[in-house]
N, C-alpha and C. Protein backbone atom coordinates (compact mmCIF):
# COMPACT_ATOMS: atom_id res chain seq x y z
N UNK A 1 34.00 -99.53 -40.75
CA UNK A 1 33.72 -100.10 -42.04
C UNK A 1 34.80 -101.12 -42.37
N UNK A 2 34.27 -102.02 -43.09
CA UNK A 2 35.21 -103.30 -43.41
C UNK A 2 35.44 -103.15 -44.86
N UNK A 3 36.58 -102.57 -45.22
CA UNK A 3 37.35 -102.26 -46.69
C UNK A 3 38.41 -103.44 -46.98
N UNK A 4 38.02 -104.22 -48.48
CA UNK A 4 39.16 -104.62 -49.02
C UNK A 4 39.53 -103.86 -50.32
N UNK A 5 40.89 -104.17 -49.95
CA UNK A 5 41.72 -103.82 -51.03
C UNK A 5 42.09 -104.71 -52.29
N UNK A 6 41.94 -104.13 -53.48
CA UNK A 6 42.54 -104.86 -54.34
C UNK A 6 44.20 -105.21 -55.22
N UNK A 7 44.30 -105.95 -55.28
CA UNK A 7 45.64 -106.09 -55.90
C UNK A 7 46.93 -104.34 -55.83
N UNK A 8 45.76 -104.12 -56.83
CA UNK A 8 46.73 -102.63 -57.18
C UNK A 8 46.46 -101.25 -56.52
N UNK A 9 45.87 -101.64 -55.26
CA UNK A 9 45.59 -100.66 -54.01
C UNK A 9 46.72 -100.19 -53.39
N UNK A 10 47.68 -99.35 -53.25
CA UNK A 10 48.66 -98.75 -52.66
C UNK A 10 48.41 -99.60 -51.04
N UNK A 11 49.15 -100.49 -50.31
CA UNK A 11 48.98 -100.32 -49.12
C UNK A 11 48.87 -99.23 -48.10
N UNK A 12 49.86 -98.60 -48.49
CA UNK A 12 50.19 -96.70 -47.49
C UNK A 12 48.66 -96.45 -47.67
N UNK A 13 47.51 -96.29 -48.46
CA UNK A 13 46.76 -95.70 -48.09
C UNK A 13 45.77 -96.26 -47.01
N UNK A 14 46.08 -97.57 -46.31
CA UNK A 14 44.94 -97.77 -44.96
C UNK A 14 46.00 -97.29 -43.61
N UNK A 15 47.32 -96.80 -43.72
CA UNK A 15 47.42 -95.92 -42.42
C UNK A 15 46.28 -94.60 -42.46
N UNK A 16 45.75 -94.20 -43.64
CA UNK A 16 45.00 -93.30 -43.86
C UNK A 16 43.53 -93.24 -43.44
N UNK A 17 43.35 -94.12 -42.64
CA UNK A 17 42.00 -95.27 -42.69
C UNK A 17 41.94 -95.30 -41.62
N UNK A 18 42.28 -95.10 -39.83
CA UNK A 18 42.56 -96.14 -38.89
C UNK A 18 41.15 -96.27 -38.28
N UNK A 19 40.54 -95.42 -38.90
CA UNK A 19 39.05 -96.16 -38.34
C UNK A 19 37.91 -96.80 -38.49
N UNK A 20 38.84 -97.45 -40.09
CA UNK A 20 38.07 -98.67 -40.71
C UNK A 20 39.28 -99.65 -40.20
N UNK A 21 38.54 -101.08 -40.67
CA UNK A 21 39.43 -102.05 -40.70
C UNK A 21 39.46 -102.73 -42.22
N UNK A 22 41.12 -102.50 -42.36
CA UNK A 22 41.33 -103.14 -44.00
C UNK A 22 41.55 -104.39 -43.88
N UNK A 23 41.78 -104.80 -45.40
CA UNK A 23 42.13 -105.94 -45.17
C UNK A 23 42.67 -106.07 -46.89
N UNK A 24 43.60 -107.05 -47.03
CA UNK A 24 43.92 -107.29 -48.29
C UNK A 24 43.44 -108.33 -49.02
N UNK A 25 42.94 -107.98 -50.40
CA UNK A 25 42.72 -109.58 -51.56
C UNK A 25 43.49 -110.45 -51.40
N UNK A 26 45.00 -109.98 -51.45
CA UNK A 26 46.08 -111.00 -51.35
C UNK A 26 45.74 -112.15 -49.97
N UNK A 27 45.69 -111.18 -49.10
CA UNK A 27 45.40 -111.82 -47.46
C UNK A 27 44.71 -112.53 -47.27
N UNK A 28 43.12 -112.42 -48.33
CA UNK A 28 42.32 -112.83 -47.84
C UNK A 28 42.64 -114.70 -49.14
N UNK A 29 43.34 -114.54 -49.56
CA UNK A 29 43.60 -115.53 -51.07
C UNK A 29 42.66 -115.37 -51.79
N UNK A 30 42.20 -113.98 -52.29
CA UNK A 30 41.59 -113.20 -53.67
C UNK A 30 41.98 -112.78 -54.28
N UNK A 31 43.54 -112.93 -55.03
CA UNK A 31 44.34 -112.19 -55.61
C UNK A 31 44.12 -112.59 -56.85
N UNK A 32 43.79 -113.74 -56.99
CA UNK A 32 43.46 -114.44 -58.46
C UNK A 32 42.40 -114.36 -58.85
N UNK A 33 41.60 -113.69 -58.19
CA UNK A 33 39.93 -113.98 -58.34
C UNK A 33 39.35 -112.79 -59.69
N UNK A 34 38.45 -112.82 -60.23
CA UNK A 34 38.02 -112.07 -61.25
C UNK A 34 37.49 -111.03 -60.81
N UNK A 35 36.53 -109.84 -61.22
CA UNK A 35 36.12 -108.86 -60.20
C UNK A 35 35.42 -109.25 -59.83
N UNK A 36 34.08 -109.88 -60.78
CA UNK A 36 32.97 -110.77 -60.55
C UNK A 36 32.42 -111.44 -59.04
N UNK A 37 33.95 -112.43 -59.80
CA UNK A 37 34.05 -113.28 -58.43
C UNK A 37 34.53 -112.61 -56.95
N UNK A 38 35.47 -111.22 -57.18
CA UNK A 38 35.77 -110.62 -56.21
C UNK A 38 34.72 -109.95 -55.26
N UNK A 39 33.95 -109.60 -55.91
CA UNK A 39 33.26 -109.02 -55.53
C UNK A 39 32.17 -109.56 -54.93
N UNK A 40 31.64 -110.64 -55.10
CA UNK A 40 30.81 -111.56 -54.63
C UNK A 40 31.65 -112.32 -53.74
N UNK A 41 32.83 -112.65 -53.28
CA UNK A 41 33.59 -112.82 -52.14
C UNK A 41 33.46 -112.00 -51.05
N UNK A 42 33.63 -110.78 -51.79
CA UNK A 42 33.94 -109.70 -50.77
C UNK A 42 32.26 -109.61 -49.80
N UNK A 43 31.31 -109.56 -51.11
CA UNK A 43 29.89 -109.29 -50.28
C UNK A 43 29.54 -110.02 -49.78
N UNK A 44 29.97 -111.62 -49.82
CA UNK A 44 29.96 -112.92 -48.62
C UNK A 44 30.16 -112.92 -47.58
N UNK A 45 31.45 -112.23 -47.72
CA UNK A 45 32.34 -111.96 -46.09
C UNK A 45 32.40 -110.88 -45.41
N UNK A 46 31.63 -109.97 -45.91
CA UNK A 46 30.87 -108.69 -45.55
C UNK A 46 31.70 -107.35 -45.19
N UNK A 47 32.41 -107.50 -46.20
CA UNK A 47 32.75 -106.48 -46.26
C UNK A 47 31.77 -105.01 -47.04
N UNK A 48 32.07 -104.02 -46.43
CA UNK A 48 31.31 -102.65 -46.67
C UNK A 48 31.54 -102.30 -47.99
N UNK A 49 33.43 -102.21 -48.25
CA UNK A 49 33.96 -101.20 -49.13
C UNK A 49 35.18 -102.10 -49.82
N UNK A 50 34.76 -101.90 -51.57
CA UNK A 50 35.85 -102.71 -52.36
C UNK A 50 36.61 -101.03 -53.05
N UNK A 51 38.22 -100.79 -52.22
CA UNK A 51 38.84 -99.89 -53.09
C UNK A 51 39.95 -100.27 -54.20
N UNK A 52 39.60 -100.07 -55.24
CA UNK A 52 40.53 -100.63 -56.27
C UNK A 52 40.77 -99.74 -57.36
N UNK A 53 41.76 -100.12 -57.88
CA UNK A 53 42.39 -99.06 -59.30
C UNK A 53 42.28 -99.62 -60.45
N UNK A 54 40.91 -100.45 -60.43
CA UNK A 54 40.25 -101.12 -61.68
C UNK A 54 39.25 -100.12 -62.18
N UNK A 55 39.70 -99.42 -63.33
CA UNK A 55 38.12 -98.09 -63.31
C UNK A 55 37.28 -98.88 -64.18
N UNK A 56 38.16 -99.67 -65.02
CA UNK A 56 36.98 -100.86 -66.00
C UNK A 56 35.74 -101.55 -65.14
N UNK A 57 36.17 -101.82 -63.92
CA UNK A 57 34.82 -102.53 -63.37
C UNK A 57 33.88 -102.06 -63.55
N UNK A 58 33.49 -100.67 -63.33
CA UNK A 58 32.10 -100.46 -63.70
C UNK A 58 31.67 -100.62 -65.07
N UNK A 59 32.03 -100.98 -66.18
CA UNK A 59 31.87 -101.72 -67.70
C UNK A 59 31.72 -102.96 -67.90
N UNK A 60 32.87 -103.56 -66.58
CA UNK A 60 33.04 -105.43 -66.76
C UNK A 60 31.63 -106.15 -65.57
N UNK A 61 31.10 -105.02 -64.96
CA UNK A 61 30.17 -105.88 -64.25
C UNK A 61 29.10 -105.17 -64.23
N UNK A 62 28.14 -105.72 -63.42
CA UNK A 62 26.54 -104.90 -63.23
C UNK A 62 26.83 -104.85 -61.65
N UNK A 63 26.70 -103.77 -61.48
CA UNK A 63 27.15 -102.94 -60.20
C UNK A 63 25.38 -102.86 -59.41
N UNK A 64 23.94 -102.67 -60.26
CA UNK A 64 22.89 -103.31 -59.86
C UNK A 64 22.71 -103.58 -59.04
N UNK A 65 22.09 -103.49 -57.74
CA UNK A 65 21.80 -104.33 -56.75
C UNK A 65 23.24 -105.22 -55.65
N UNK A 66 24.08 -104.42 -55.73
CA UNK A 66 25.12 -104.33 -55.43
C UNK A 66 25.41 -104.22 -53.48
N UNK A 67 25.60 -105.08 -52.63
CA UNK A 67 25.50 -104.13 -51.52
C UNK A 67 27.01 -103.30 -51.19
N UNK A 68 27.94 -103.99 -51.44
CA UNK A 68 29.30 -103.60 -51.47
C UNK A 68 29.35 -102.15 -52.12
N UNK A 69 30.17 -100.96 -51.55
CA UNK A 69 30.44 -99.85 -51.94
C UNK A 69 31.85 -99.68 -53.01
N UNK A 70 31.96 -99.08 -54.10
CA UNK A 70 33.01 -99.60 -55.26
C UNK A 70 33.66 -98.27 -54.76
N UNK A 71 35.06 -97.85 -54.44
CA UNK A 71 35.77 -96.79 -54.26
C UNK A 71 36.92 -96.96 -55.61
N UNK A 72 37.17 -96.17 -56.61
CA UNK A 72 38.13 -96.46 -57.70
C UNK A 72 38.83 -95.28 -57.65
N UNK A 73 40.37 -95.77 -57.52
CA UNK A 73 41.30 -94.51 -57.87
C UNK A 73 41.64 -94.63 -59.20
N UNK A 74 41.60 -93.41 -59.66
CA UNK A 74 42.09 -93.17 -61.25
C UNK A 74 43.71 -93.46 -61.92
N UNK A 75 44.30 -93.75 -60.38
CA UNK A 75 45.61 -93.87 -60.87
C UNK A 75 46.30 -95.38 -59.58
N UNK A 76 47.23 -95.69 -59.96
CA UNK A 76 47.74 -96.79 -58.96
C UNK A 76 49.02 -96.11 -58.23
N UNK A 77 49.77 -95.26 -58.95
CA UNK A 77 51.11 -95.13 -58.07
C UNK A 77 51.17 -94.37 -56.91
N UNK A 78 51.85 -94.94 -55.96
CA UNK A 78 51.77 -94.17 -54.77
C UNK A 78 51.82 -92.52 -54.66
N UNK A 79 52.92 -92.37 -55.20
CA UNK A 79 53.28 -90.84 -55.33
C UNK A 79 52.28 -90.12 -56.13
N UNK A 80 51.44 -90.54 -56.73
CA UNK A 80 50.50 -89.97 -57.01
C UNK A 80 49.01 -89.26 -56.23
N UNK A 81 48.99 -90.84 -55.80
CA UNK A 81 47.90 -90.61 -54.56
C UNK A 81 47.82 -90.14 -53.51
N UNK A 82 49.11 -89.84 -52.85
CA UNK A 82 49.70 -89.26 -51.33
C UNK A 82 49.15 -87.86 -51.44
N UNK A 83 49.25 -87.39 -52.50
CA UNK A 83 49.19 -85.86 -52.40
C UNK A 83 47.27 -85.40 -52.12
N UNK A 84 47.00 -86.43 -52.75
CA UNK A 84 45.26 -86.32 -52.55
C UNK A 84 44.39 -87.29 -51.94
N UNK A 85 45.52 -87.78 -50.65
CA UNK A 85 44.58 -88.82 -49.86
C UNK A 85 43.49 -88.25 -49.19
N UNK A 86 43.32 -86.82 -48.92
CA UNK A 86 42.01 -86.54 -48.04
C UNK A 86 40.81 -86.82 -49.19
N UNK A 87 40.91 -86.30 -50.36
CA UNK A 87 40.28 -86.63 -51.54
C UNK A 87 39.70 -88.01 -51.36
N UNK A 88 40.52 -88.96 -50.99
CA UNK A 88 40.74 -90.60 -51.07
C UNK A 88 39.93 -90.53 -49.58
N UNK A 89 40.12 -90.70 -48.27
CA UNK A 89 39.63 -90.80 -47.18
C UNK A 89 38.08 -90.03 -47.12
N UNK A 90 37.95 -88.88 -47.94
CA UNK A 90 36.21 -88.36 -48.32
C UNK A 90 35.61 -89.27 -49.00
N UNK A 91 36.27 -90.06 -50.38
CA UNK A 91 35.64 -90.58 -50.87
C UNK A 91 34.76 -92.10 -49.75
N UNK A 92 35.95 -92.45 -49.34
CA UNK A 92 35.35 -93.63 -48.80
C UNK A 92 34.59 -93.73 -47.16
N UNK A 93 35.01 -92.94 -46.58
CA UNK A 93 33.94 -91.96 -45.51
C UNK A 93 32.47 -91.81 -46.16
N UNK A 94 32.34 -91.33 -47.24
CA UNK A 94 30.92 -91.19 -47.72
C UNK A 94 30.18 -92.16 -48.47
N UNK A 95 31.24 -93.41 -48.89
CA UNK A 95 30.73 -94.30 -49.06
C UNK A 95 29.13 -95.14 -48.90
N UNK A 96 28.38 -95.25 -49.21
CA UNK A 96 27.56 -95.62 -48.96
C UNK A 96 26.80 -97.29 -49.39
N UNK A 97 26.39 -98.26 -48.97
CA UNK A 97 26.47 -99.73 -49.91
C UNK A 97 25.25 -99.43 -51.22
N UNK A 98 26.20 -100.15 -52.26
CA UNK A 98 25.69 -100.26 -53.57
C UNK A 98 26.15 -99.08 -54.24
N UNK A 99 26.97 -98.09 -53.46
CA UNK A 99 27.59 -96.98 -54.27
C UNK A 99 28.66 -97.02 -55.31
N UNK A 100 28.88 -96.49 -56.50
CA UNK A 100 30.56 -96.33 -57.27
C UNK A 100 30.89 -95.06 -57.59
N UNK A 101 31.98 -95.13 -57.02
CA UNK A 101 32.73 -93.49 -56.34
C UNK A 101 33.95 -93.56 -57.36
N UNK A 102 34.65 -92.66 -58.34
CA UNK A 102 35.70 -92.60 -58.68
C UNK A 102 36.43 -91.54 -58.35
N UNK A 103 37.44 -91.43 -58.12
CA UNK A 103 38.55 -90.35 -57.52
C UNK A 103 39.38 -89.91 -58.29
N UNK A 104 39.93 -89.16 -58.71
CA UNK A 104 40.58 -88.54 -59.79
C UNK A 104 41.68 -88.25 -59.21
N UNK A 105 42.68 -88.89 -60.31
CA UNK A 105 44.30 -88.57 -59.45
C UNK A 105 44.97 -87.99 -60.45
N UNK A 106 45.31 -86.84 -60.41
CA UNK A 106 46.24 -86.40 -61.27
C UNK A 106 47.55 -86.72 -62.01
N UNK A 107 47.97 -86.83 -62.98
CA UNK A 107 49.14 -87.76 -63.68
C UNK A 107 50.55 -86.69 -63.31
N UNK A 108 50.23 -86.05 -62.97
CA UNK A 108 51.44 -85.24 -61.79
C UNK A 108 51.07 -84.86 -60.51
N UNK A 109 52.29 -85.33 -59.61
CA UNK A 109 51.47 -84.87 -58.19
C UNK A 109 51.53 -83.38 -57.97
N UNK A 110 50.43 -83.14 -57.43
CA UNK A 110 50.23 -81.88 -56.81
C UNK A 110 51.45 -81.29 -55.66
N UNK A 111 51.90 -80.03 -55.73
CA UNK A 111 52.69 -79.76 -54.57
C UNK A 111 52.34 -78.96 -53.68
């Protein structure tokens, strides 16, 4: 599967991944782009899976007819997310196109 990442995507989480291929907004020069527009980039260049720590997108857009799969973590900081990356790697494994998946990260990490 072909996953981009957005802005406020933890990098550490595509060692978590190695059998997709990521890729970054920044990388791709989408860092400035709106979701809108992100997202209609992303489904140009065909990518599968947009994971981002925007949970507003599903409010700021029509997700509709969508082929791109939306993966949203509930939280951005690393140390947050480490503790529940299998959580994170299910979500986007089951991914499916036109899907929006949110992941719930706890505001303390788990030990």
């Amino acid at each position: 599967m072909l996953i981009l990442f957005d802005h406020g995507t933890p990098r550490g989480i595509a060692r978590y991944l190695p059998e997709h291929t990521v890729k970054e907004a920044r990388a791709q020069g989408w860092d400035r782009l709106t979701n809108g527009e992100l997202l209609k980039a992303a489904e140009s260049a065909g990518f599968d899976l947009l994971l981002s720590t925007d949970k507003n997108i599903r409010y700021q857009q029509n997700l509709q007819h969508r082929k791109i799969a939306i993966v949203v973590l509930g939280k951005a900081r690393w140390r947050l997310i480490k503790p529940v990356l299998a959580q994170v790697v299910a979500a986007v494994n089951a991914a499916r196109p036109g899907t929006y998946t949110e992941v719930d990260i706890p505001s303390t990490p788990r030990l």
